[in-house]
N, C-alpha and C. Protein backbone atom coordinates (compact mmCIF):
# COMPACT_ATOMS: atom_id res chain seq x y z
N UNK A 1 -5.50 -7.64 -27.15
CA UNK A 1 -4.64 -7.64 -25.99
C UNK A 1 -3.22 -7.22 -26.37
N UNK A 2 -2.83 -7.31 -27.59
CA UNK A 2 -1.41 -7.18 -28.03
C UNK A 2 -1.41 -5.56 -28.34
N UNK A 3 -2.39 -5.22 -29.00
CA UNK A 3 -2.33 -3.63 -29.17
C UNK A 3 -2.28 -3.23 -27.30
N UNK A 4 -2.83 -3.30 -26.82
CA UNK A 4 -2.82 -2.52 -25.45
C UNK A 4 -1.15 -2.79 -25.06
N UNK A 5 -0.41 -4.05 -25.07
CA UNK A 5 1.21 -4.09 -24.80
C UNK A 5 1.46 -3.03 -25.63
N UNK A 6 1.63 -3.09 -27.04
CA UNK A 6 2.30 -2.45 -27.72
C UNK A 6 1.90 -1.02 -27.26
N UNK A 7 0.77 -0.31 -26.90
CA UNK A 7 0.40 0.81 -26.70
C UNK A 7 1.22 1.18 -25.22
N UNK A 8 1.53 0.25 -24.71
CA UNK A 8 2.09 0.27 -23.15
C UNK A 8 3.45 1.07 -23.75
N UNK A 9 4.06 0.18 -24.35
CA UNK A 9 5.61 0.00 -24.88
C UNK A 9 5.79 1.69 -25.07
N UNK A 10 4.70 2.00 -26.39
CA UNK A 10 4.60 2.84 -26.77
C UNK A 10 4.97 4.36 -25.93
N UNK A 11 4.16 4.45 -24.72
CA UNK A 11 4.14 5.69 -23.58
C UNK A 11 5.15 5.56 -23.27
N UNK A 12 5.34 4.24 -22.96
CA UNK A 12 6.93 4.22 -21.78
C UNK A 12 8.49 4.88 -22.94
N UNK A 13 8.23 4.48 -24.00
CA UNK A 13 9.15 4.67 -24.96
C UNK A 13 8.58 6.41 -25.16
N UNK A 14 8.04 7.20 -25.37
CA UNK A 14 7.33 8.56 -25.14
C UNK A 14 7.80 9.06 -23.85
N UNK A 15 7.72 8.62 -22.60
CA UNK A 15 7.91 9.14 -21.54
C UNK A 15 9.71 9.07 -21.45
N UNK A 16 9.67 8.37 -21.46
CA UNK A 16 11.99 7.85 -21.38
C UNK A 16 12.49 8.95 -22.79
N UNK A 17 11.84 9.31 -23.82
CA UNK A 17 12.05 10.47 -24.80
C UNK A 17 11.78 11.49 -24.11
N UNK A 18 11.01 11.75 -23.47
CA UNK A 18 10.63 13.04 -22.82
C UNK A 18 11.92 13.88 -21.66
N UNK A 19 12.06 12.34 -21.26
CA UNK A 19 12.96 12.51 -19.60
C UNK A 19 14.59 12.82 -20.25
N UNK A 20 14.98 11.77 -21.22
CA UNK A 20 16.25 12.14 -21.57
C UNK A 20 15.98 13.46 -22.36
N UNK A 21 15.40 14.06 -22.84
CA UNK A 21 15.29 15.17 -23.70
C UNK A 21 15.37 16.45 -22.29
N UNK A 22 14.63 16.36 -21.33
CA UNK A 22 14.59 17.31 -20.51
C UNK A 22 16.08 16.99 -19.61
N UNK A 23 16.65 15.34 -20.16
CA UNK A 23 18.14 15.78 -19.42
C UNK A 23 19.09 16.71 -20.00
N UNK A 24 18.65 16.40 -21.34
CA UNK A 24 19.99 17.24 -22.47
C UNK A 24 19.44 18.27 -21.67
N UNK A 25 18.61 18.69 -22.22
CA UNK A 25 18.47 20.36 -22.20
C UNK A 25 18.82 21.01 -20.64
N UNK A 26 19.09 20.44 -19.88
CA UNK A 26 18.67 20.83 -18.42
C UNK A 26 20.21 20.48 -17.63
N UNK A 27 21.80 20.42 -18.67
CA UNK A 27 22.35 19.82 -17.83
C UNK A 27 23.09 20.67 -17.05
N UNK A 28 22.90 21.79 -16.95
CA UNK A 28 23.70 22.99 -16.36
C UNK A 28 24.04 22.76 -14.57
N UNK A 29 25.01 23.02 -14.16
CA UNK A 29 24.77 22.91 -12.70
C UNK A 29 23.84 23.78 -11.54
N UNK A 30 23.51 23.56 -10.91
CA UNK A 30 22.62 24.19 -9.99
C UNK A 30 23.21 23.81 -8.76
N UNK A 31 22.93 25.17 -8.05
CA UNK A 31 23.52 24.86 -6.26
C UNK A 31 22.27 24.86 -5.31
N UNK A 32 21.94 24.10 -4.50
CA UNK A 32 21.11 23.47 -3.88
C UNK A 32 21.78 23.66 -2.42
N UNK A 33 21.11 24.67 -1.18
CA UNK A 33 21.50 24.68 -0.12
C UNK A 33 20.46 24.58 0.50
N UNK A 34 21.22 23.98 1.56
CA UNK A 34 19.79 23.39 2.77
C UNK A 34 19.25 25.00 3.67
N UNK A 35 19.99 25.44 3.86
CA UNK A 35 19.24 26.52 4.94
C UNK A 35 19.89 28.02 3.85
N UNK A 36 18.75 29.12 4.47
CA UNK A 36 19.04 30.10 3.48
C UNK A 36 20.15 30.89 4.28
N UNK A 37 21.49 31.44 3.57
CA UNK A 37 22.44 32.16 3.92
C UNK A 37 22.57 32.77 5.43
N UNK A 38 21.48 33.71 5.28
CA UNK A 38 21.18 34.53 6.85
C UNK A 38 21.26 33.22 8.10
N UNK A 39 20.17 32.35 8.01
CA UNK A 39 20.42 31.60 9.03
C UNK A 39 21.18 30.50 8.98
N UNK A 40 21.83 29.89 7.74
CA UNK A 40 22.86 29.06 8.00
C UNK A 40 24.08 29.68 8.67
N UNK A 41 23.92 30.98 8.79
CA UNK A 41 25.44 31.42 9.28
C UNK A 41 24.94 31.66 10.95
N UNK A 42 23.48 32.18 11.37
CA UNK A 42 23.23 32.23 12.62
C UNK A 42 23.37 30.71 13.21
N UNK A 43 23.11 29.64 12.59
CA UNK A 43 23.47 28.58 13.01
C UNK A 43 24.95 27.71 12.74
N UNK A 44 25.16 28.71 11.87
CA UNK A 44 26.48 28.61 11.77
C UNK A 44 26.94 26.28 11.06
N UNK A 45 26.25 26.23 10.60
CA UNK A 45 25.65 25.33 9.49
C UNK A 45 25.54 25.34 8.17
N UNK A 46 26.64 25.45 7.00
CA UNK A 46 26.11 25.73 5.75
C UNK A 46 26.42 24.90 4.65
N UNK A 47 25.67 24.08 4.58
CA UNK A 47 25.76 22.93 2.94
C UNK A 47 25.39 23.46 1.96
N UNK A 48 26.25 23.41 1.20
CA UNK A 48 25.79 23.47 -0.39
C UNK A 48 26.09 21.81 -1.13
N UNK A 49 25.25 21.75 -2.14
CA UNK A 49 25.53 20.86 -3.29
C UNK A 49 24.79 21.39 -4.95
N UNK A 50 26.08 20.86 -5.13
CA UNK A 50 26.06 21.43 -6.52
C UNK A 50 25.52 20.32 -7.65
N UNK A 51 24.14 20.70 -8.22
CA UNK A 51 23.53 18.98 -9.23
C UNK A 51 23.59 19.62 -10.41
N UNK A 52 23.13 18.40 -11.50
CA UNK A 52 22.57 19.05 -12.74
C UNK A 52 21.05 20.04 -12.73
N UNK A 53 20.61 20.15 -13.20
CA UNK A 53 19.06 20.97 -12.99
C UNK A 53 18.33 19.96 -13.52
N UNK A 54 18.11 18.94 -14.29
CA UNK A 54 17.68 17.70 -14.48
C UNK A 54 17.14 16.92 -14.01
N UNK A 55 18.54 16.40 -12.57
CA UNK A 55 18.41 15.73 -11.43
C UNK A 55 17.35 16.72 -10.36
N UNK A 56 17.64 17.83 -10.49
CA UNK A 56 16.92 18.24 -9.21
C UNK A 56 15.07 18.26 -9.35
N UNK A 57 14.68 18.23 -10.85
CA UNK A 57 13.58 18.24 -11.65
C UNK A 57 13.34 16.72 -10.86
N UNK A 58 13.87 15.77 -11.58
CA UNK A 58 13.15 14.10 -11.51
C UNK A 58 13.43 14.37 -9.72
N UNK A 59 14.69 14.23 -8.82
CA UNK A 59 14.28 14.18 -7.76
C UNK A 59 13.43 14.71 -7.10
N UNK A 60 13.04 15.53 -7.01
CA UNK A 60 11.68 16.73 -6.81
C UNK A 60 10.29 15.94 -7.38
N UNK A 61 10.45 15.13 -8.16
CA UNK A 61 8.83 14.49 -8.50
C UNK A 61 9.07 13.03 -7.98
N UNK A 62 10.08 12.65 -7.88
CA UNK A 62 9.55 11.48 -6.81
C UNK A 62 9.65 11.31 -5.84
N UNK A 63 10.01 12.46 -5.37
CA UNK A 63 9.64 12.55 -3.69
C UNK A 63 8.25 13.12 -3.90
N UNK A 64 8.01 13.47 -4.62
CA UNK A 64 6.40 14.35 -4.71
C UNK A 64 5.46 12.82 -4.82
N UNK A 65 5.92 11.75 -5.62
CA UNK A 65 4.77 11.01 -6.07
C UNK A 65 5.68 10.02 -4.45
N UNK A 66 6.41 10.10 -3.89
CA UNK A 66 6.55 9.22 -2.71
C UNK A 66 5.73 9.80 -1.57
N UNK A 67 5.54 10.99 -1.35
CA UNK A 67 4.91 12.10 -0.41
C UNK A 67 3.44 11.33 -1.25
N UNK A 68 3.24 11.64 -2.12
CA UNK A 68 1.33 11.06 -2.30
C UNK A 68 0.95 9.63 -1.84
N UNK A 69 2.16 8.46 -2.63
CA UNK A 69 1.53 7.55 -2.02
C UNK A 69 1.92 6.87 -0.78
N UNK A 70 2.64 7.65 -0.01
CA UNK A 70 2.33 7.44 1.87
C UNK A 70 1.09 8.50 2.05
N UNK A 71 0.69 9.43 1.19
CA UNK A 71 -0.61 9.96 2.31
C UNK A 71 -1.93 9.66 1.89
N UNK A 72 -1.73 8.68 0.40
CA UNK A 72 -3.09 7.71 0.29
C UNK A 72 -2.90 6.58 0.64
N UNK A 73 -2.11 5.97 1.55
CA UNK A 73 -1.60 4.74 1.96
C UNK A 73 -2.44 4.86 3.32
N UNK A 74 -1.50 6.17 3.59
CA UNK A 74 -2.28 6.58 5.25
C UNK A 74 -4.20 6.92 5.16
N UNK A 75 -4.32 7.92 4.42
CA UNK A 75 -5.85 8.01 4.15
C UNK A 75 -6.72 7.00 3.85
N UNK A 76 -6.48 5.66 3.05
CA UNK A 76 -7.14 4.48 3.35
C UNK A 76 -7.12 3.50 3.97
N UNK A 77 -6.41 3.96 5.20
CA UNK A 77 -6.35 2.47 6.30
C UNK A 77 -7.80 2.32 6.62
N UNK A 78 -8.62 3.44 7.24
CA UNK A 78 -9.86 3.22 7.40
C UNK A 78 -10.76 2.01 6.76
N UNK A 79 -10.27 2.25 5.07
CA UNK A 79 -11.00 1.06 3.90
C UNK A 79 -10.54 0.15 4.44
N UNK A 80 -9.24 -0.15 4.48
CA UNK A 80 -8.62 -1.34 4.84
C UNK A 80 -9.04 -1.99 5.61
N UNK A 81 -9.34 -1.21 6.92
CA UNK A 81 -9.77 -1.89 8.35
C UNK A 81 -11.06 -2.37 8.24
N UNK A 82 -12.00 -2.12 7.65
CA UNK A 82 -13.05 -1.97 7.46
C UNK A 82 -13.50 -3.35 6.63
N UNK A 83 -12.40 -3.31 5.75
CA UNK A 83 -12.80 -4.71 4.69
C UNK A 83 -12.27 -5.77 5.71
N UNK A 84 -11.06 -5.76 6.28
CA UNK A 84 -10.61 -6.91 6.88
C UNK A 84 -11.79 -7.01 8.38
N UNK A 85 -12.16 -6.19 8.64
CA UNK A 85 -13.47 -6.14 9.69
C UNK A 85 -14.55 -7.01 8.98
N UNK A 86 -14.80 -6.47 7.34
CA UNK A 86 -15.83 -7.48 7.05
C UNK A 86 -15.48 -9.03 6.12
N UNK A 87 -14.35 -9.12 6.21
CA UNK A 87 -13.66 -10.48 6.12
C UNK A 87 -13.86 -11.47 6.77
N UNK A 88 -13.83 -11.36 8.10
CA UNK A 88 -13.77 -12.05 9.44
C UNK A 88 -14.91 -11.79 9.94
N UNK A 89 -16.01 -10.76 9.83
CA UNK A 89 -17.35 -11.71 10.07
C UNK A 89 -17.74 -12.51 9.00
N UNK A 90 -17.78 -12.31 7.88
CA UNK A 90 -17.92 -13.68 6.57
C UNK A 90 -17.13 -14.24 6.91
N UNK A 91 -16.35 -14.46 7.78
CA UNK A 91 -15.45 -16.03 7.50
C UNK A 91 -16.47 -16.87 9.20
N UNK A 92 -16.69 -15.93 10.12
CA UNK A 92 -17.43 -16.21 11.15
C UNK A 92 -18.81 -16.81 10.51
N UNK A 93 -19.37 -15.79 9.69
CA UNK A 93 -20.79 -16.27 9.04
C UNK A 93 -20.95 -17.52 8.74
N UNK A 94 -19.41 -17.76 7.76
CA UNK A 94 -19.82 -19.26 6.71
C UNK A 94 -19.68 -20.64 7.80
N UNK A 95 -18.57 -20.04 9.03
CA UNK A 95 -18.44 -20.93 9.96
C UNK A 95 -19.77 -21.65 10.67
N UNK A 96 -20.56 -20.37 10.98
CA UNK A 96 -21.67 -20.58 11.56
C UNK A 96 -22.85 -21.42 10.73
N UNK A 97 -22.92 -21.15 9.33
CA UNK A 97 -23.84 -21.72 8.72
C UNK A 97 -23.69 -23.20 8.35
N UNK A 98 -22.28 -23.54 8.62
CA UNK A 98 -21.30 -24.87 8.00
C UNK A 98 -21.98 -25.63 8.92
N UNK A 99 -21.83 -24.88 10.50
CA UNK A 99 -22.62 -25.96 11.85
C UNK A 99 -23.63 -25.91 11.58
N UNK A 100 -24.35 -25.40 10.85
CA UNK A 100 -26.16 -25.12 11.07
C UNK A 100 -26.70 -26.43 10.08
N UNK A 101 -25.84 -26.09 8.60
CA UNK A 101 -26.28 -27.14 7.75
C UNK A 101 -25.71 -28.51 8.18
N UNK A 102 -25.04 -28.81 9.41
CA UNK A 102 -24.85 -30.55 9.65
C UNK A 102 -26.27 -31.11 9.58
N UNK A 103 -26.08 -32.29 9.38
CA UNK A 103 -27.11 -33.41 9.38
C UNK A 103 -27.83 -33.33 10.65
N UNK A 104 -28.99 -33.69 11.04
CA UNK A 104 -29.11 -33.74 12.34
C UNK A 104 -29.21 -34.96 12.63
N UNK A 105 -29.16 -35.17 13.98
CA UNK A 105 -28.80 -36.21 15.25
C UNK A 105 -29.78 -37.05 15.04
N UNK A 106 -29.62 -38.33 14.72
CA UNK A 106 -30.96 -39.65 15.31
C UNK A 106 -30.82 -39.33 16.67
N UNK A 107 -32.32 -40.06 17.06
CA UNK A 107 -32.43 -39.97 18.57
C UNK A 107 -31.74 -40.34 19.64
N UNK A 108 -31.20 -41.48 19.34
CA UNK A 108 -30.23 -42.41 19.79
C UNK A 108 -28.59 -41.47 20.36
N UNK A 109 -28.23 -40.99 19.62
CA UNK A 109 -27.23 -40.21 19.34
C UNK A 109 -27.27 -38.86 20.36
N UNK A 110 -27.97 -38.10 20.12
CA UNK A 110 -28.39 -37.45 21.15
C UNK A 110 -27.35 -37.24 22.87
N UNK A 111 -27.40 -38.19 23.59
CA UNK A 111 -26.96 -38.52 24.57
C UNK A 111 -25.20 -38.74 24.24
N UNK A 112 -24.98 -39.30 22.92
CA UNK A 112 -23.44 -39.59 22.89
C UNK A 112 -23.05 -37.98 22.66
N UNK A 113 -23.68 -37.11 21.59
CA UNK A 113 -23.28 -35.97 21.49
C UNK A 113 -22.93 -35.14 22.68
N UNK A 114 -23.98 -35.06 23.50
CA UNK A 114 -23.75 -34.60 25.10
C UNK A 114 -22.31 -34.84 25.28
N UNK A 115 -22.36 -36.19 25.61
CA UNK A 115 -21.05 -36.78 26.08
C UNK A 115 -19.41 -36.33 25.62
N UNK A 116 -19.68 -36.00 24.19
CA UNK A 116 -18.15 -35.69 23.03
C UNK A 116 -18.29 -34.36 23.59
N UNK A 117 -19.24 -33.75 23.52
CA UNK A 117 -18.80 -32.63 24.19
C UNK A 117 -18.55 -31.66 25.10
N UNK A 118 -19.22 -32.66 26.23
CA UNK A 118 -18.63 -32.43 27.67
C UNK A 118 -16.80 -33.05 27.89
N UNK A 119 -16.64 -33.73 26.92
CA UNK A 119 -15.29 -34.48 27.04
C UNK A 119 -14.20 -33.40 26.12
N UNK A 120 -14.76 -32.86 25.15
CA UNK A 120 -14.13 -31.42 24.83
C UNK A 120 -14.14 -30.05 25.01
N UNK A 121 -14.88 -30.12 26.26
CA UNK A 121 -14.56 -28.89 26.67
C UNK A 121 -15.74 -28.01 26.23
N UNK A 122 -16.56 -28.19 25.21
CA UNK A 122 -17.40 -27.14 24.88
C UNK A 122 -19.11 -27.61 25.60
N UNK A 123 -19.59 -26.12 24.98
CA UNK A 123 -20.89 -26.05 26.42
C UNK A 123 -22.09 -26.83 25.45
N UNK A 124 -22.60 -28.15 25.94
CA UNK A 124 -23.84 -28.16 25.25
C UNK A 124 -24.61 -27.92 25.00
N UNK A 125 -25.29 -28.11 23.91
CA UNK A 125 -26.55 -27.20 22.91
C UNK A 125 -27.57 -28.27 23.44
């Protein structure tokens, strides 16, 4: 179990080498505009921002891995619904079997049962 931490440690310490290494190398500025020239000027609308090329790398992949997991979030509601659909008939099931396995009624009794549960409201069996 301790090798698999240490092997954890390991990637994450590999991956954070990877990322600062692609910061050095990548720190040049880059200009980043929202609409292309021609029609920012027909709309007469024109942002620029100026990043490292670094930043625009990592921001660009986690909007990429935020874009995936909203559209496997969205693509398995179906599972979702489906399990919590079969949740709640097993929880109905065990309900039902809980009444089934009571003790049954001496004879005597019978008639009081009637009674408890005409006095609560439910329909007798």
């Amino acid at each position: 179990m301790k090798l698999l931490r240490y092997f954890k440690y390991l990637v994450l310490f590999v991956l954070a080498l990877g990322i600062v290494t692609l910061s050095l190398a990548n720190r040049g500025p880059m200009t980043l505009q929202l609409l292309p020239e021609d029609l920012a000027a027909f709309v007469g609308y024109n942002r620029t921002v100026e990043l490292p090329v670094f930043l625009v790398i990592l921001i660009g992949v986690a909007v990429g891995l935020l874009i995936g997991f909203i559209w496997e979030w969205l693509r398995e509601y179906r599972h979702r619904a489906e399990a919590a659909r079969a949740r709640a008939e097993a929880k109905r099931l065990e309900s039902q079997l809980s009444r089934e396995k009571r003790p049954a009624k001496r004879e005597g009794e019978d008639v009081l049962a009637l009674l408890d549960e005409k006095s609560a409201g439910q329909p007798a069996r």
